[in-house]
C-alpha atoms as a PDB file:
ATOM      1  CA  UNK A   1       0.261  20.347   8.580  1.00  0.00           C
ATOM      2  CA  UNK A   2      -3.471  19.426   8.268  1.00  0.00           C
ATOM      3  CA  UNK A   3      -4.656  16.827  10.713  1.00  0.00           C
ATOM      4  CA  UNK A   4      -6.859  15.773   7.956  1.00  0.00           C
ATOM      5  CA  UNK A   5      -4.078  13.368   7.008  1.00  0.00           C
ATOM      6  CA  UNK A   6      -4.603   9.977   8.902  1.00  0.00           C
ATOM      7  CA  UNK A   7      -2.110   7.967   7.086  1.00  0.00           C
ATOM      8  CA  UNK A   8       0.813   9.293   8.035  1.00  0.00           C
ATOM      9  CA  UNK A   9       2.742   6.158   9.036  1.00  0.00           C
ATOM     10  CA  UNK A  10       2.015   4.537   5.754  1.00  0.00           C
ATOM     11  CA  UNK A  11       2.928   7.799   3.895  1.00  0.00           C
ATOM     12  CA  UNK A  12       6.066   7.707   5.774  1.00  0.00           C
ATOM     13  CA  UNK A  13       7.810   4.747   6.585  1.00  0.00           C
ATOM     14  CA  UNK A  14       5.711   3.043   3.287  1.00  0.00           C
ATOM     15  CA  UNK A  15       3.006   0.057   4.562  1.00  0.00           C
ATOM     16  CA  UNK A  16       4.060  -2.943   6.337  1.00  0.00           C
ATOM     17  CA  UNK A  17       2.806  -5.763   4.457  1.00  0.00           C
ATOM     18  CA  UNK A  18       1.651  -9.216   5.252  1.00  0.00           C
ATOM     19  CA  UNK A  19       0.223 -12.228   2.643  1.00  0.00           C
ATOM     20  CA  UNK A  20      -3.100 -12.647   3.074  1.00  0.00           C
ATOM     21  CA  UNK A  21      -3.104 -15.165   0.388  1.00  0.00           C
ATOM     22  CA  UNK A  22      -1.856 -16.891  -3.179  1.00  0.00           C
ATOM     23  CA  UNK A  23      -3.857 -18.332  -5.553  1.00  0.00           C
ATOM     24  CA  UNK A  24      -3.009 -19.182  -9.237  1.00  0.00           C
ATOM     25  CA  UNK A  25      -4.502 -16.251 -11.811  1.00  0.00           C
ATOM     26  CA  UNK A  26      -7.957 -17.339 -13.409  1.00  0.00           C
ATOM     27  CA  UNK A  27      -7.920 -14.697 -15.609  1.00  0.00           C
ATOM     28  CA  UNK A  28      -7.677 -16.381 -19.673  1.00  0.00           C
ATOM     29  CA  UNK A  29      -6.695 -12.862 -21.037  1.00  0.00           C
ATOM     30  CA  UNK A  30      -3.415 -12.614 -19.044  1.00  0.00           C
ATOM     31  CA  UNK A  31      -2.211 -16.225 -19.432  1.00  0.00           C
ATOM     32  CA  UNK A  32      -2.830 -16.903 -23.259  1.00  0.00           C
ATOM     33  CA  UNK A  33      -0.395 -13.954 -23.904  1.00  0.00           C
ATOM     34  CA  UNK A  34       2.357 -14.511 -20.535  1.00  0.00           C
ATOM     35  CA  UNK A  35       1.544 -17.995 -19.395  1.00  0.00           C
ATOM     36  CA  UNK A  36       0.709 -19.276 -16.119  1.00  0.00           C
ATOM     37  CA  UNK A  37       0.692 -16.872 -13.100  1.00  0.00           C
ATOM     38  CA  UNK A  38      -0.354 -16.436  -9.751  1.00  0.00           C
ATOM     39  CA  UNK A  39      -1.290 -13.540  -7.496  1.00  0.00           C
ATOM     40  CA  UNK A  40       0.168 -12.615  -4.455  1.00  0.00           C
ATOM     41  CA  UNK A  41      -2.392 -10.498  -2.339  1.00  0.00           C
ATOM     42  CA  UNK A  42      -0.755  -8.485   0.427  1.00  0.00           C
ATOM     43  CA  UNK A  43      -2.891  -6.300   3.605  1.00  0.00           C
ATOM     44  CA  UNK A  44      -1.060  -3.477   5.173  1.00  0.00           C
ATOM     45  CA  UNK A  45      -0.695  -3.765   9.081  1.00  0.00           C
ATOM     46  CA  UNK A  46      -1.649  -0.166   9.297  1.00  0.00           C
ATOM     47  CA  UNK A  47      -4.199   1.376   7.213  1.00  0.00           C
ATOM     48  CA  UNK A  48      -5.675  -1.861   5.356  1.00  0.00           C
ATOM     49  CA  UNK A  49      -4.295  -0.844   1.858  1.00  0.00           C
ATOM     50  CA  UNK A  50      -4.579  -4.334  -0.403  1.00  0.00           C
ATOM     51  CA  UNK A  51      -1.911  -5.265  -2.579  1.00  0.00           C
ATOM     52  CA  UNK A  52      -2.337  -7.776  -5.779  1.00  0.00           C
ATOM     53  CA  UNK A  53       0.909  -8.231  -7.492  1.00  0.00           C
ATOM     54  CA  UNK A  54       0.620 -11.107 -10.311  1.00  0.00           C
ATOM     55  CA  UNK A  55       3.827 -13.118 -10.864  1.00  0.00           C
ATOM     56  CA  UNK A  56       4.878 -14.932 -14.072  1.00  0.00           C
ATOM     57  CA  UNK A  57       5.887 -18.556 -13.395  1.00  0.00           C
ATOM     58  CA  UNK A  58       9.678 -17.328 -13.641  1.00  0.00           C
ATOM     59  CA  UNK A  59       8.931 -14.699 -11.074  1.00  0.00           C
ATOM     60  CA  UNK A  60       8.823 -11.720 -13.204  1.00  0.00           C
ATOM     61  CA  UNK A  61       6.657  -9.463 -11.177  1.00  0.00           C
ATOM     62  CA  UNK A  62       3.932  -8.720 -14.604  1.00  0.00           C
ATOM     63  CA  UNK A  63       1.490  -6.216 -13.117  1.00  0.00           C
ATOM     64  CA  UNK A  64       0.685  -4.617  -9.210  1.00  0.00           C
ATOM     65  CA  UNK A  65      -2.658  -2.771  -8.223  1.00  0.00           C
ATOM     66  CA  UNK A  66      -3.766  -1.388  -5.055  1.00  0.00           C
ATOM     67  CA  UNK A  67      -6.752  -1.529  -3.653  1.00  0.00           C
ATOM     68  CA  UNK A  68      -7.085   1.699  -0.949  1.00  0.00           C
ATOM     69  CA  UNK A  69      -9.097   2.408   2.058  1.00  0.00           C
ATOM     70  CA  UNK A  70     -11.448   5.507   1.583  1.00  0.00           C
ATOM     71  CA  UNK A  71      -9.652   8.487   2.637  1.00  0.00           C
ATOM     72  CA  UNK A  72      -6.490   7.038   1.476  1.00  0.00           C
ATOM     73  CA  UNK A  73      -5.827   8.453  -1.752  1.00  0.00           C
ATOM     74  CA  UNK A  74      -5.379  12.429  -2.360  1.00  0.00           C
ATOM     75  CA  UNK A  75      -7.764  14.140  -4.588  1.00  0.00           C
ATOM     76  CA  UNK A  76      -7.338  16.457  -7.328  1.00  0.00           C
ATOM     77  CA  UNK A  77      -7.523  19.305  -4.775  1.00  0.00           C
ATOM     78  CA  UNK A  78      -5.542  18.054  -2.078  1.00  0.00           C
ATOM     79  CA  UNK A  79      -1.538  19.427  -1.551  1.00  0.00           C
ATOM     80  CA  UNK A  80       0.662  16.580  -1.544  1.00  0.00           C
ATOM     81  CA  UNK A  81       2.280  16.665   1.416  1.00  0.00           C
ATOM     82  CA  UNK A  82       6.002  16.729   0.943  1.00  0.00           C
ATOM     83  CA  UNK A  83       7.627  13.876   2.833  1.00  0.00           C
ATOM     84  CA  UNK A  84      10.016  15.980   5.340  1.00  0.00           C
ATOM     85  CA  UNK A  85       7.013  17.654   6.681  1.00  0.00           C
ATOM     86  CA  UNK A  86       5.325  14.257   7.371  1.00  0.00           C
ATOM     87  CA  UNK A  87       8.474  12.890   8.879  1.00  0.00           C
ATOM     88  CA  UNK A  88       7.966  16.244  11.468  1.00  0.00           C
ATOM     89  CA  UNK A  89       4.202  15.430  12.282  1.00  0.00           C
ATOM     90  CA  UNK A  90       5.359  11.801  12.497  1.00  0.00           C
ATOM     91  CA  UNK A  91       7.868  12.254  15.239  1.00  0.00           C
ATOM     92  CA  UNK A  92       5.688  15.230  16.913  1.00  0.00           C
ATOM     93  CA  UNK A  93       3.056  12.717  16.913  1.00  0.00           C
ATOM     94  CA  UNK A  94       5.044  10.140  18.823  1.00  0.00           C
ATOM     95  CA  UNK A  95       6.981  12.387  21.021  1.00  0.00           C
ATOM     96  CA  UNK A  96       3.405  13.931  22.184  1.00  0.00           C
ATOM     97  CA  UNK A  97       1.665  10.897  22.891  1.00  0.00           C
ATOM     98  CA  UNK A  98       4.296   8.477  23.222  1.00  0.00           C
ATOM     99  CA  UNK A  99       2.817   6.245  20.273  1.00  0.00           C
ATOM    100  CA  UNK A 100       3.875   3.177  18.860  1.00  0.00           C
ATOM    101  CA  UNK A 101       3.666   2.365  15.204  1.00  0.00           C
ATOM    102  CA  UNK A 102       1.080   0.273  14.509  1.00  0.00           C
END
């Protein structure tokens, strides 16, 4: 596998979030059609991915982006690594250098 691939915890056991923060949504657009909302933003542990999920005011999750860090996201270009073969670099990671996860 290409070592080009930094993210390999977060591509394989998915990000470990925390809350960074809630605030209510501002934005006029979303709450004259759905009501009142607030968003939820969310920092992975690992790589620093942001997460902004907006929540109705019955908890309907309405809408989630991401915001990644560069290198992050594949390009066009890039293979998508299938996730058995990042499970094996994973562990082969770990076993070498006796890692923790972040």
């Amino acid at each position: 596998m290409d070592d080009k691939i930094e993210f390999v915890h977060c591509r394989t056991l998915r990000h470990p979030w925390r809350v960074v923060d809630v605030t209510d949504d501002v934005d006029d657009d979303f709450s004259k059609v759905l009501g009142k909302s607030r968003l939820l933003r969310l920092r992975c542990r690992s790589c620093a991915t942001i997460r902004i999920d907006r929540v109705g005011a019955d908890g309907d999750l309405i809408e989630r982006n991401y915001e990644y860090p560069r290198g992050y996201r594949l390009t066009k270009n890039d293979v998508r690594p299938e996730l058995e073969q990042l499970r094996l670099t994973l562990l082969d990671r770990h076993q070498k250098a006796g890692e923790e996860t972040p």
